[in-house]
C-alpha atoms as a PDB file:
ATOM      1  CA  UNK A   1     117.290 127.491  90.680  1.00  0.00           C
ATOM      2  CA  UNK A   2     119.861 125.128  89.511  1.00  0.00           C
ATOM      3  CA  UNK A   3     120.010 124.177  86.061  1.00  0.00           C
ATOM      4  CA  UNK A   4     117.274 120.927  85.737  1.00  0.00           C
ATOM      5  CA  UNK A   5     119.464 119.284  82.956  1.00  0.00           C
ATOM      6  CA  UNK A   6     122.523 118.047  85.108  1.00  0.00           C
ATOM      7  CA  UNK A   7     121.210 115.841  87.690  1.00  0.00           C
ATOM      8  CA  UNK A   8     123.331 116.067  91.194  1.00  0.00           C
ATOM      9  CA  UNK A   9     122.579 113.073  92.606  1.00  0.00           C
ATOM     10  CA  UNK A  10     125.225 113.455  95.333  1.00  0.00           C
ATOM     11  CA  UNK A  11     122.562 114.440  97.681  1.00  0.00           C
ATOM     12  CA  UNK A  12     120.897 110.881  97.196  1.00  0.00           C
ATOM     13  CA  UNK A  13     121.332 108.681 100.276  1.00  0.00           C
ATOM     14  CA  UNK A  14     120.993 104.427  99.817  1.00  0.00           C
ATOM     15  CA  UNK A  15     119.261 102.579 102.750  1.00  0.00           C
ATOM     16  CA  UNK A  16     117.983  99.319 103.590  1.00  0.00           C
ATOM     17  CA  UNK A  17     115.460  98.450 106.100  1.00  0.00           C
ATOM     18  CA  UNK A  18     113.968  95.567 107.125  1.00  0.00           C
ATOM     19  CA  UNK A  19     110.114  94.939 107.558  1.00  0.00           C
ATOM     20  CA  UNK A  20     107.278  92.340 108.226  1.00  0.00           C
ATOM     21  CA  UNK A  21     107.917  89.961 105.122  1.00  0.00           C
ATOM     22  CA  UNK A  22     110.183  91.934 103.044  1.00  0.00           C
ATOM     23  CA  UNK A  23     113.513  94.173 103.033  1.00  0.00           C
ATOM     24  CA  UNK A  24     113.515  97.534 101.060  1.00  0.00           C
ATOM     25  CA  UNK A  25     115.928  99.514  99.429  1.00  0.00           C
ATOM     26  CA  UNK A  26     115.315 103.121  99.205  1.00  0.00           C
ATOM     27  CA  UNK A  27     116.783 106.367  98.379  1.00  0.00           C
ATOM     28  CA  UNK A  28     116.303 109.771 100.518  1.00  0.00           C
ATOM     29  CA  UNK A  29     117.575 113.722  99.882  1.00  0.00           C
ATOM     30  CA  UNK A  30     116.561 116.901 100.801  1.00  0.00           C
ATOM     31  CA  UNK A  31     114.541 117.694 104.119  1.00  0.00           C
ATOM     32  CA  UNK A  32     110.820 119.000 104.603  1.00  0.00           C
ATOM     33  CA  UNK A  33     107.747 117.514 104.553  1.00  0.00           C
ATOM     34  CA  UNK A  34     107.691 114.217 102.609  1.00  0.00           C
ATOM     35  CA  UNK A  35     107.105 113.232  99.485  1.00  0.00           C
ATOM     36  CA  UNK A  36     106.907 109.243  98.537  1.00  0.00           C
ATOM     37  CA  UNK A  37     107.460 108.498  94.667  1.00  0.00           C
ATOM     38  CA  UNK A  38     106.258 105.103  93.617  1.00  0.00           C
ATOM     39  CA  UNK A  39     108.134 103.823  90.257  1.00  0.00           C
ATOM     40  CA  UNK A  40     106.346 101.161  87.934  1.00  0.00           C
ATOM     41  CA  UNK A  41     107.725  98.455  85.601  1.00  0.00           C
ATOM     42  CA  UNK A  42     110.124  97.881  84.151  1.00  0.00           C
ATOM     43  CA  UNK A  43     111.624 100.207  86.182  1.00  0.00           C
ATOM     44  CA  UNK A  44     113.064 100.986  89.973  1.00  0.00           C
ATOM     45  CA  UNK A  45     113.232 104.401  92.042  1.00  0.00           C
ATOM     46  CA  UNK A  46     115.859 105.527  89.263  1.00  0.00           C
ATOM     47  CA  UNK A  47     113.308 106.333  87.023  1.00  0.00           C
ATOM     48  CA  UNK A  48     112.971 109.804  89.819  1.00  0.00           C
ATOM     49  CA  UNK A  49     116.492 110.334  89.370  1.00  0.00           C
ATOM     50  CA  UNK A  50     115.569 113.669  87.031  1.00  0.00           C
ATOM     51  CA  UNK A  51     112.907 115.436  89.186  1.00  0.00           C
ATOM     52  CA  UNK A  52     114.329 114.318  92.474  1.00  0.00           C
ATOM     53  CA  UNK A  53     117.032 117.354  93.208  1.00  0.00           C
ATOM     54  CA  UNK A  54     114.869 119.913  92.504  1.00  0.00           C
ATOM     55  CA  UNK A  55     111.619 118.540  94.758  1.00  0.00           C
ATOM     56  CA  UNK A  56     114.663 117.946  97.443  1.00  0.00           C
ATOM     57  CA  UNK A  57     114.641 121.396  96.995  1.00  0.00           C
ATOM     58  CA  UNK A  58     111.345 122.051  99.835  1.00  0.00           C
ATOM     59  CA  UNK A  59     110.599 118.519 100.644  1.00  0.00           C
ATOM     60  CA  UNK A  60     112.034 115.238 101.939  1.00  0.00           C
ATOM     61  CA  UNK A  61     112.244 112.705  99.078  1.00  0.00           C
ATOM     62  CA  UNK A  62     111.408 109.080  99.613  1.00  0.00           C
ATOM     63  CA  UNK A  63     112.013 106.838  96.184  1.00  0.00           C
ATOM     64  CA  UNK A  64     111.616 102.551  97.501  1.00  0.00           C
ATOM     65  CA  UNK A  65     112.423 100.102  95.154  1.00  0.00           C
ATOM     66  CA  UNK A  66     108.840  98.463  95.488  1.00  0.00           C
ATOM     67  CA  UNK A  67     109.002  94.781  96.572  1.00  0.00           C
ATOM     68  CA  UNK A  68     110.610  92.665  94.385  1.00  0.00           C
ATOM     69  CA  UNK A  69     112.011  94.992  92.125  1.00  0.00           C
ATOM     70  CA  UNK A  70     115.462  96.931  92.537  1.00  0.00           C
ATOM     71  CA  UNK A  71     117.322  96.519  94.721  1.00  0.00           C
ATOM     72  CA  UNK A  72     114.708  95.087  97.355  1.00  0.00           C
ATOM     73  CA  UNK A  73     114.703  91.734  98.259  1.00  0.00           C
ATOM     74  CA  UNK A  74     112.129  89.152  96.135  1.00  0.00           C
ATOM     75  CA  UNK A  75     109.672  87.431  98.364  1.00  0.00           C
ATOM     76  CA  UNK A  76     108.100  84.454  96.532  1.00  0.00           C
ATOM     77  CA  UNK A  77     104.511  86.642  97.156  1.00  0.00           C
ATOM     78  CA  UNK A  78     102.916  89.547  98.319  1.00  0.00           C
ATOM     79  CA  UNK A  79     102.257  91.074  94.853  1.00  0.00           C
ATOM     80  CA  UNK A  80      98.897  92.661  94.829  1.00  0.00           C
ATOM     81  CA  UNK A  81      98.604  95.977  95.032  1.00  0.00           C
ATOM     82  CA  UNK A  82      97.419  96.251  98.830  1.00  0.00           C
ATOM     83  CA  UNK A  83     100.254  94.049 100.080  1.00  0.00           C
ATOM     84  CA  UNK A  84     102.624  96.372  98.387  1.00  0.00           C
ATOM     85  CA  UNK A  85     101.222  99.344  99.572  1.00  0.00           C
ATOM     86  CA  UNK A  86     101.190  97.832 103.112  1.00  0.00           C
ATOM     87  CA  UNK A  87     105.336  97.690 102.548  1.00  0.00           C
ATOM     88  CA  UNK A  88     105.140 101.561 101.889  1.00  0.00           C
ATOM     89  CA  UNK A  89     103.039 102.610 104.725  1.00  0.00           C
ATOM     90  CA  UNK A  90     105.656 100.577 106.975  1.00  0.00           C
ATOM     91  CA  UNK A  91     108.157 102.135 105.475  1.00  0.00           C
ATOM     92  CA  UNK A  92     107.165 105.821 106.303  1.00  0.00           C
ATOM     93  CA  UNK A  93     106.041 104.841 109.854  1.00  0.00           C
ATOM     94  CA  UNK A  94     109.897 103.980 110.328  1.00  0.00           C
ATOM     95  CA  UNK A  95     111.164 107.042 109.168  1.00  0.00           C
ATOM     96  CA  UNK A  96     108.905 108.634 111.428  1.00  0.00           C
ATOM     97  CA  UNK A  97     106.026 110.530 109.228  1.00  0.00           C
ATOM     98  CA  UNK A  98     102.739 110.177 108.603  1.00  0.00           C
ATOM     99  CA  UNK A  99     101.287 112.761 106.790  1.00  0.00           C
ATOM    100  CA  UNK A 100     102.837 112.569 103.250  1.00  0.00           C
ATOM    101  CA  UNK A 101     102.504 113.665  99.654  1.00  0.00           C
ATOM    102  CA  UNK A 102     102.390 110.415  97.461  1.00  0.00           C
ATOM    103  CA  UNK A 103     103.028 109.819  93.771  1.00  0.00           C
ATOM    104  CA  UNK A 104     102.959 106.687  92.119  1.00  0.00           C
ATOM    105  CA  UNK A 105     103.738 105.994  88.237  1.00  0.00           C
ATOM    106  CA  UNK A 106     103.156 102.966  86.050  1.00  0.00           C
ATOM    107  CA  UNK A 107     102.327  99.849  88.968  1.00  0.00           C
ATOM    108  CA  UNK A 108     103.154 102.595  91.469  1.00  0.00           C
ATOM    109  CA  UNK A 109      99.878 104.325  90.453  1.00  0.00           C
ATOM    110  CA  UNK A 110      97.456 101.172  92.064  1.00  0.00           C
ATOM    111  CA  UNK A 111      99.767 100.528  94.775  1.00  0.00           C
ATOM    112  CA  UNK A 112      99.474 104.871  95.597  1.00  0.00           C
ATOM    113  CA  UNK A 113      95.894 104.110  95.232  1.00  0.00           C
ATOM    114  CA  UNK A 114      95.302 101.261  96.983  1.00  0.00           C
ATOM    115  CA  UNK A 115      97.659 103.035 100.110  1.00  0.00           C
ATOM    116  CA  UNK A 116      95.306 106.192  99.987  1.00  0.00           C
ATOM    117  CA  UNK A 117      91.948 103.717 100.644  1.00  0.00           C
ATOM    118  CA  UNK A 118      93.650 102.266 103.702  1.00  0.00           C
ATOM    119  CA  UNK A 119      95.007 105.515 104.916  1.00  0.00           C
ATOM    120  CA  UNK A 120      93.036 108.569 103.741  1.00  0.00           C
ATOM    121  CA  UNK A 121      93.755 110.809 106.705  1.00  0.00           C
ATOM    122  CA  UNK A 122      97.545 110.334 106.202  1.00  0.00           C
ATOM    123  CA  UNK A 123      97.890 111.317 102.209  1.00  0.00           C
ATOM    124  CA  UNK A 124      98.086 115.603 102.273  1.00  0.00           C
ATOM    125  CA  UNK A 125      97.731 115.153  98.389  1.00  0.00           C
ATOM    126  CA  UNK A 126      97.453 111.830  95.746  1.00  0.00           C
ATOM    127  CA  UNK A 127      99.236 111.832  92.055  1.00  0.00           C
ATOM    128  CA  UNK A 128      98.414 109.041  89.787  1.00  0.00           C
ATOM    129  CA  UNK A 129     100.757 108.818  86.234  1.00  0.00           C
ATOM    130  CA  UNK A 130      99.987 107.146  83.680  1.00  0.00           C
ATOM    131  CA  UNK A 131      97.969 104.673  84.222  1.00  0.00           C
ATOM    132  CA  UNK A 132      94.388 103.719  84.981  1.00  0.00           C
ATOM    133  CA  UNK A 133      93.376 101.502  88.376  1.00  0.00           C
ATOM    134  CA  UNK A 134      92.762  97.730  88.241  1.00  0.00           C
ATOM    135  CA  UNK A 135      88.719  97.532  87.875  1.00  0.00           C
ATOM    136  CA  UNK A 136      86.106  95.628  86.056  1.00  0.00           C
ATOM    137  CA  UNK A 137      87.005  97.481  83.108  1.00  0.00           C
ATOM    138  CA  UNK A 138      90.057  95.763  82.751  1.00  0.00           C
ATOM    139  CA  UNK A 139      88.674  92.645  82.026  1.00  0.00           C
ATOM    140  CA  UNK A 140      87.396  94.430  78.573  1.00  0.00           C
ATOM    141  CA  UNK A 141      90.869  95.897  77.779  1.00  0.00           C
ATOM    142  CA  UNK A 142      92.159  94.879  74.023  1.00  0.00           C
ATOM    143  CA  UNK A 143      94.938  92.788  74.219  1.00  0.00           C
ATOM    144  CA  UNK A 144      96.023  93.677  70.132  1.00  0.00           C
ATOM    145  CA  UNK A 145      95.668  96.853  68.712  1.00  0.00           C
ATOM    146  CA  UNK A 146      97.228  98.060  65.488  1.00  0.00           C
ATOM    147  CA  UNK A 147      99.876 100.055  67.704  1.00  0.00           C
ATOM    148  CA  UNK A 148     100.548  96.797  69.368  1.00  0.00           C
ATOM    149  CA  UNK A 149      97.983  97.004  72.070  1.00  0.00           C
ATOM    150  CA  UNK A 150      99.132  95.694  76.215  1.00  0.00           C
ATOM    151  CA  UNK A 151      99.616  92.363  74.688  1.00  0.00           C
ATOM    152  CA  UNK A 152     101.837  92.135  77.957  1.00  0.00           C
ATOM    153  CA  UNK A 153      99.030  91.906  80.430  1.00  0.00           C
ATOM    154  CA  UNK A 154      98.367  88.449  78.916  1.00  0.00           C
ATOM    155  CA  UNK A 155     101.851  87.293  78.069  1.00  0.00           C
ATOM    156  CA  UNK A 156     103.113  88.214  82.128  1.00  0.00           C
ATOM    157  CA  UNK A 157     100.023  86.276  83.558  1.00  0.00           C
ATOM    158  CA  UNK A 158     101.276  83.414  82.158  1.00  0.00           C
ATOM    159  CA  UNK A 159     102.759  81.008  85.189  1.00  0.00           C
ATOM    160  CA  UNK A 160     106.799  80.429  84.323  1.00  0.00           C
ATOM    161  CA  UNK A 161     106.634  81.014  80.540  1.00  0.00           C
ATOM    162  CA  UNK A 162     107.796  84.764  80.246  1.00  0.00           C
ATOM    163  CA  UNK A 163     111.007  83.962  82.557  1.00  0.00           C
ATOM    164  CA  UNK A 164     111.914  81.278  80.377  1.00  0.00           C
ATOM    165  CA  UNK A 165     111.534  83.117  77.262  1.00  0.00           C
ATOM    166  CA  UNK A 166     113.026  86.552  78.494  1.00  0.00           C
ATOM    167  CA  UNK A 167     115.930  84.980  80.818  1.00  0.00           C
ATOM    168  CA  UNK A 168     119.555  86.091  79.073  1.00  0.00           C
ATOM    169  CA  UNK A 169     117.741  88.380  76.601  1.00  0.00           C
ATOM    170  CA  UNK A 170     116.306  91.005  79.422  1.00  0.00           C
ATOM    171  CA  UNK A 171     118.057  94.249  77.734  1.00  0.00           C
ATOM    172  CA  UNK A 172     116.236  93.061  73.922  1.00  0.00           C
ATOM    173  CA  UNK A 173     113.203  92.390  75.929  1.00  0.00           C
ATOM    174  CA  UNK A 174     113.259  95.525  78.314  1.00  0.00           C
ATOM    175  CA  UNK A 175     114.721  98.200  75.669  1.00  0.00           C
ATOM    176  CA  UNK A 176     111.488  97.086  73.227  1.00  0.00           C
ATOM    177  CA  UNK A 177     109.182  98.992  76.575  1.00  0.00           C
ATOM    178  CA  UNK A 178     111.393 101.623  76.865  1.00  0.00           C
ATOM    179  CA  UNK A 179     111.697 102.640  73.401  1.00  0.00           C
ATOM    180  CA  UNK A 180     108.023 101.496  71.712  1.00  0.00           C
ATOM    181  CA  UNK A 181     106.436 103.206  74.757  1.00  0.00           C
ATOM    182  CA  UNK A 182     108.025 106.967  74.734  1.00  0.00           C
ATOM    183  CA  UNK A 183     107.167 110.040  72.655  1.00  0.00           C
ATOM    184  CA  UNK A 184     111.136 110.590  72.371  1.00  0.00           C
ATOM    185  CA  UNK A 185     112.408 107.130  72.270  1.00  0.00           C
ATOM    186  CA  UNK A 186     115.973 108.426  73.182  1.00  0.00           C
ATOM    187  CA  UNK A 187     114.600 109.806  76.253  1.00  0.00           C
ATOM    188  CA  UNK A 188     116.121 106.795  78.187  1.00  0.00           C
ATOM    189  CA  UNK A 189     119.904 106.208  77.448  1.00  0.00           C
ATOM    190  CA  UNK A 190     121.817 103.335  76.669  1.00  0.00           C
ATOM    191  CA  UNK A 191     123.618 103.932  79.516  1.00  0.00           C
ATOM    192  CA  UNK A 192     120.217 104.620  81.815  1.00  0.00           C
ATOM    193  CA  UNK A 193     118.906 101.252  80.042  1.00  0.00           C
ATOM    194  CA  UNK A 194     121.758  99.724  81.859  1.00  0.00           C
ATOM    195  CA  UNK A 195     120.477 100.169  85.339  1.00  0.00           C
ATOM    196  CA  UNK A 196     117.732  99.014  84.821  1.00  0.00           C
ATOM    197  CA  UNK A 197     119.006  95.910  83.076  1.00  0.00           C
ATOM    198  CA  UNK A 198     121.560  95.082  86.528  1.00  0.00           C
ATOM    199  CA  UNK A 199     118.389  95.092  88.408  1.00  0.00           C
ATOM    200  CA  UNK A 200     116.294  92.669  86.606  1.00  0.00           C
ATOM    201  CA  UNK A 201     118.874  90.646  85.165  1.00  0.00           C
ATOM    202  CA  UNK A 202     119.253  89.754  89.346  1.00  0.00           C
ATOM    203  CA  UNK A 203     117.912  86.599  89.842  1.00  0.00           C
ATOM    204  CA  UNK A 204     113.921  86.229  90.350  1.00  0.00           C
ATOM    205  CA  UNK A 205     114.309  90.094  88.944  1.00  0.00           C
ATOM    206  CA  UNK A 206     112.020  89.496  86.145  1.00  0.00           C
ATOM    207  CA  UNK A 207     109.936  86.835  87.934  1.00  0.00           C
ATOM    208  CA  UNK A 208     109.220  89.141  90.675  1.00  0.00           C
ATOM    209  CA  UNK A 209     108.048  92.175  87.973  1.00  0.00           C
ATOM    210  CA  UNK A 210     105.601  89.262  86.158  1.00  0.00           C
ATOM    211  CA  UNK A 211     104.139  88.967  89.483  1.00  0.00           C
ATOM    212  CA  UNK A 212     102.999  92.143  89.672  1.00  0.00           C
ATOM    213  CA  UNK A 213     100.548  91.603  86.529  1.00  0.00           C
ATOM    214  CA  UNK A 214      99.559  88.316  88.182  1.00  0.00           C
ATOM    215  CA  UNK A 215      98.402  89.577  91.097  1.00  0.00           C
ATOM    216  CA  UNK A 216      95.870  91.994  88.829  1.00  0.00           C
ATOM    217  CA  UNK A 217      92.143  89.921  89.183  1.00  0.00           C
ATOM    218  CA  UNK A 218      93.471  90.681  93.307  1.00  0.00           C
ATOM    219  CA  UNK A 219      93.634  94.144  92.653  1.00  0.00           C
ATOM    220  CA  UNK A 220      90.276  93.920  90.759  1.00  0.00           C
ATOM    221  CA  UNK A 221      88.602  92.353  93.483  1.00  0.00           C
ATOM    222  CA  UNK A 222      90.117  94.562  96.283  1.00  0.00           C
ATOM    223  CA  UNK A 223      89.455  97.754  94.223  1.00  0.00           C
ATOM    224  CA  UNK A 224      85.700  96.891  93.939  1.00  0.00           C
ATOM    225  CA  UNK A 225      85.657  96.899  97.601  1.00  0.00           C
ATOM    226  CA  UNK A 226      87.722 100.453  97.952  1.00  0.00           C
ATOM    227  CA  UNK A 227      85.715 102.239  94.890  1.00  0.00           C
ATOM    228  CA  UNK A 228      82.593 102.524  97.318  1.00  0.00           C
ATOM    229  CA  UNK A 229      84.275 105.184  99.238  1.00  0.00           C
ATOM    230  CA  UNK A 230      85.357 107.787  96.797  1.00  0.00           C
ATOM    231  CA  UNK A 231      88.832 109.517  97.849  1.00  0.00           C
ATOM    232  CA  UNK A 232      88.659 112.798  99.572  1.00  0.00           C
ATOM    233  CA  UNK A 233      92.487 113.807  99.048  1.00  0.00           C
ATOM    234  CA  UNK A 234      93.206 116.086  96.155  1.00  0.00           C
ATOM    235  CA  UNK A 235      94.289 114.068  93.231  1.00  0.00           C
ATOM    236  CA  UNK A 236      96.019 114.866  90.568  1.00  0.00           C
ATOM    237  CA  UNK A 237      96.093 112.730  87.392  1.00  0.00           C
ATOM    238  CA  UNK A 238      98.255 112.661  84.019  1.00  0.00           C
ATOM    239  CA  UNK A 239      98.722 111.138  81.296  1.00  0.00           C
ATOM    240  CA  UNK A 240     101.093 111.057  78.442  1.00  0.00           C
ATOM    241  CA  UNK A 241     100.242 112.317  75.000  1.00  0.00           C
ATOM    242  CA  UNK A 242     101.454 109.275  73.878  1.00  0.00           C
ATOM    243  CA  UNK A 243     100.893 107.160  76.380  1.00  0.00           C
ATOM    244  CA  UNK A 244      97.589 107.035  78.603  1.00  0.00           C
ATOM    245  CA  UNK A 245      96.534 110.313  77.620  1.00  0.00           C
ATOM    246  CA  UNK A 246      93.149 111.448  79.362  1.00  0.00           C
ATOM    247  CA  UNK A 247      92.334 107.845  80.010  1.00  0.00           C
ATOM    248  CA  UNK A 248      94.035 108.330  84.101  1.00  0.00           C
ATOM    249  CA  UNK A 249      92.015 111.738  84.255  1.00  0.00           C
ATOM    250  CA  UNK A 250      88.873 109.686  83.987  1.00  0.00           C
ATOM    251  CA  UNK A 251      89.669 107.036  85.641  1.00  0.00           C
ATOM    252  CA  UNK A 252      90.033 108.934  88.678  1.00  0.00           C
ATOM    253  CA  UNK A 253      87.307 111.095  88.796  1.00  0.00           C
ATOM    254  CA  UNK A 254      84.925 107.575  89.130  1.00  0.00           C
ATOM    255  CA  UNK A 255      87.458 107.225  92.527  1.00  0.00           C
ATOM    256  CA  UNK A 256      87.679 110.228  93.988  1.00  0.00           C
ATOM    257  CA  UNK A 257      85.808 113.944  94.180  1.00  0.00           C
ATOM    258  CA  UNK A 258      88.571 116.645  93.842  1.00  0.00           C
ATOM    259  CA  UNK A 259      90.763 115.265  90.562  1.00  0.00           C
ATOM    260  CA  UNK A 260      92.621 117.781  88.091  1.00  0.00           C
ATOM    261  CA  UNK A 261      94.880 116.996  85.387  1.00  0.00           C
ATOM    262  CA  UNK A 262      95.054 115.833  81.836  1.00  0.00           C
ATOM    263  CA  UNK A 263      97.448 115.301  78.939  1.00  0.00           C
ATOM    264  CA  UNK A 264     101.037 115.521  79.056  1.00  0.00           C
ATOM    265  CA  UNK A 265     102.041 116.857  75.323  1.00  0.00           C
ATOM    266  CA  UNK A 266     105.033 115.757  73.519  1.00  0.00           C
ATOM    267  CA  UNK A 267     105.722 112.500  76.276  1.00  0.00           C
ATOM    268  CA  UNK A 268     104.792 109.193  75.946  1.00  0.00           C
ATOM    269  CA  UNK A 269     104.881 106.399  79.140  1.00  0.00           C
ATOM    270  CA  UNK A 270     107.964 107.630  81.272  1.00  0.00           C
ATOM    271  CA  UNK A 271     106.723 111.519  82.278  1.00  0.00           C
ATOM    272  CA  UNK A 272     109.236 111.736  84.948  1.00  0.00           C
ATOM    273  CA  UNK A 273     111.950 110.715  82.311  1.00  0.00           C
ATOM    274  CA  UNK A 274     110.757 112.812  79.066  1.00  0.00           C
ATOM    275  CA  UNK A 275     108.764 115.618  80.452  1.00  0.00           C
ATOM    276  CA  UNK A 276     110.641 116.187  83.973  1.00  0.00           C
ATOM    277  CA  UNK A 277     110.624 119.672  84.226  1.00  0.00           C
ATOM    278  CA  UNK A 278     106.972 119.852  82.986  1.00  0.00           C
ATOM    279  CA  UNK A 279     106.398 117.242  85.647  1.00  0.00           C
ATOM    280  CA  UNK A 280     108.134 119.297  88.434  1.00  0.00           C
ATOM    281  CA  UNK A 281     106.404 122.232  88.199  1.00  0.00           C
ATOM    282  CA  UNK A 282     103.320 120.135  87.992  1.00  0.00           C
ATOM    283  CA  UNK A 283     104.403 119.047  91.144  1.00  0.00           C
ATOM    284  CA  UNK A 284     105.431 121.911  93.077  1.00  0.00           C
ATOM    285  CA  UNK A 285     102.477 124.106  92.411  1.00  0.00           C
ATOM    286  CA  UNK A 286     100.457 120.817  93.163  1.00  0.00           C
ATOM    287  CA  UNK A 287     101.991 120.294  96.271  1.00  0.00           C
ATOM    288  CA  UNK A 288     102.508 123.962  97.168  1.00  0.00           C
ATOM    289  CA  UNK A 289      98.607 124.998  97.282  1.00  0.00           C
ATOM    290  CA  UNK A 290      96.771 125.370 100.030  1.00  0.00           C
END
């Protein structure tokens, strides 16, 4: 087993391809059967960068930039959930799967989720991390909190008022998330924060991720619709210690009948970035089991 602390990423392969209504970039390594990973905000497929190698080591790794974000190109819309998972199941057909293992973090989570409803028979195995699934009960979620709360749900809905605030100052605005949101608020370097910043520092980068919290009362309404078939798939579902904790545990079990999971100790938000080991061999026994 190669040592998990240096990541080789000399084994990661850049593509672009082009579908319907948008062009994606994504990055590729290893061979086997597949396995999609589905980044959230304010992030892009780098934020797999640390578990990527080792999964590479028995499957074929597919990290997209989701629409909008990344390195993919920034259609004006298309931002709900099932739109974006439509881009995803495109994507695979092309590379020629179907059956595949499919994780989704942060924003990735819904968009996993709403991809599994429209094709159940083609997802082996479902992980959802950190984060709960756009349903009536978000319309009760505290805004303000005495830890700060998701203020940010609010503040992104807003129509061209975040972009004009945020434009010039994306690293204050972005390294605030990073930092505020993480068990080990070092777990995301400087130089790590810079990637990040070059992608939504891009023009329409940080009007495109806004969109994405825009598009939520779609989600709701769409996820209504897919919560009266409860997901067959095994699921698994964690949260951060410091982060969603339990909360994506629950959340799935009213969506689906075979869910496992729980707390991820000593992490906050970004598992795959403070706990990746711990989130690897989540994943490979996960995946591995018959």
């Amino acid at each position: 087993m190669p040592n998990r602390n240096q990541i080789d990423d000399s084994k990661f392969v850049h593509h672009t391809v082009t579908l319907d209504a948008v062009r994606l970039h994504y990055v590729t390594c290893g061979s086997g059967d597949p396995v999609v990973l589905l980044h959230g905000w304010p992030q892009t497929w780098y934020e797999w960068r640390r578990i990527m190698p080792a999964l590479a080591e028995r499957f074929t790794v597919i990290a997209p930039d989701m629409r909008g974000l990344g390195d993919s190109s920034k259609p004006a819309t298309g931002y709900d959930k099932r739109t974006v998972a439509g881009d995803i199941h495109q994507l695979v057909l092309k590379l020629g799967f179907e059956k595949i293992f499919l994780v989704g973090h942060d924003w990735g989570g819904p968009v996993a989720y709403a991809y599994a409803c429209a094709h159940p028979q083609d997802v082996r195995k479902l992980v959802i991390l950190d984060v709960t699934i756009p349903g009536e009960g978000w319309q009760k979620i505290p805004q303000v909190t005495r830890r700060g709360g998701i203020w940010h749900l609010a503040f992104h809905n807003v129509r061209d008022l975040p972009e004009a605030l945020v434009t010039g100052r994306e690293r204050t605005y972005l390294s605030w998330f990073y930092r505020i949101a993480a068990y080990n608020p070092t777990a995301i370097t400087e130089a790590e924060i810079d990637e990040y910043v070059r992608c939504y520092s891009a023009p329409g980068g940080m009007r495109a991720g806004f969109e994405y919290y825009r598009a939520i009362f779609d989600d709701i309404d769409h996820n209504k619709e897919n919560a009266k078939t409860k997901l067959k798939m095994p699921v698994l579902a964690l949260g951060g210690e410091r982060g969603f904790g339990q909360v994506p545990l629950r959340s799935m079990k009213e969506l689906a009948e075979n869910v496992r999971g729980g707390a991820v100790e000593r992490c906050g938000h970004w598992i795959a970035e403070e706990r990746p080991d711990y989130l690897i061999d989540q994943l490979m026994t996960f995946f591995g089991e018959k």
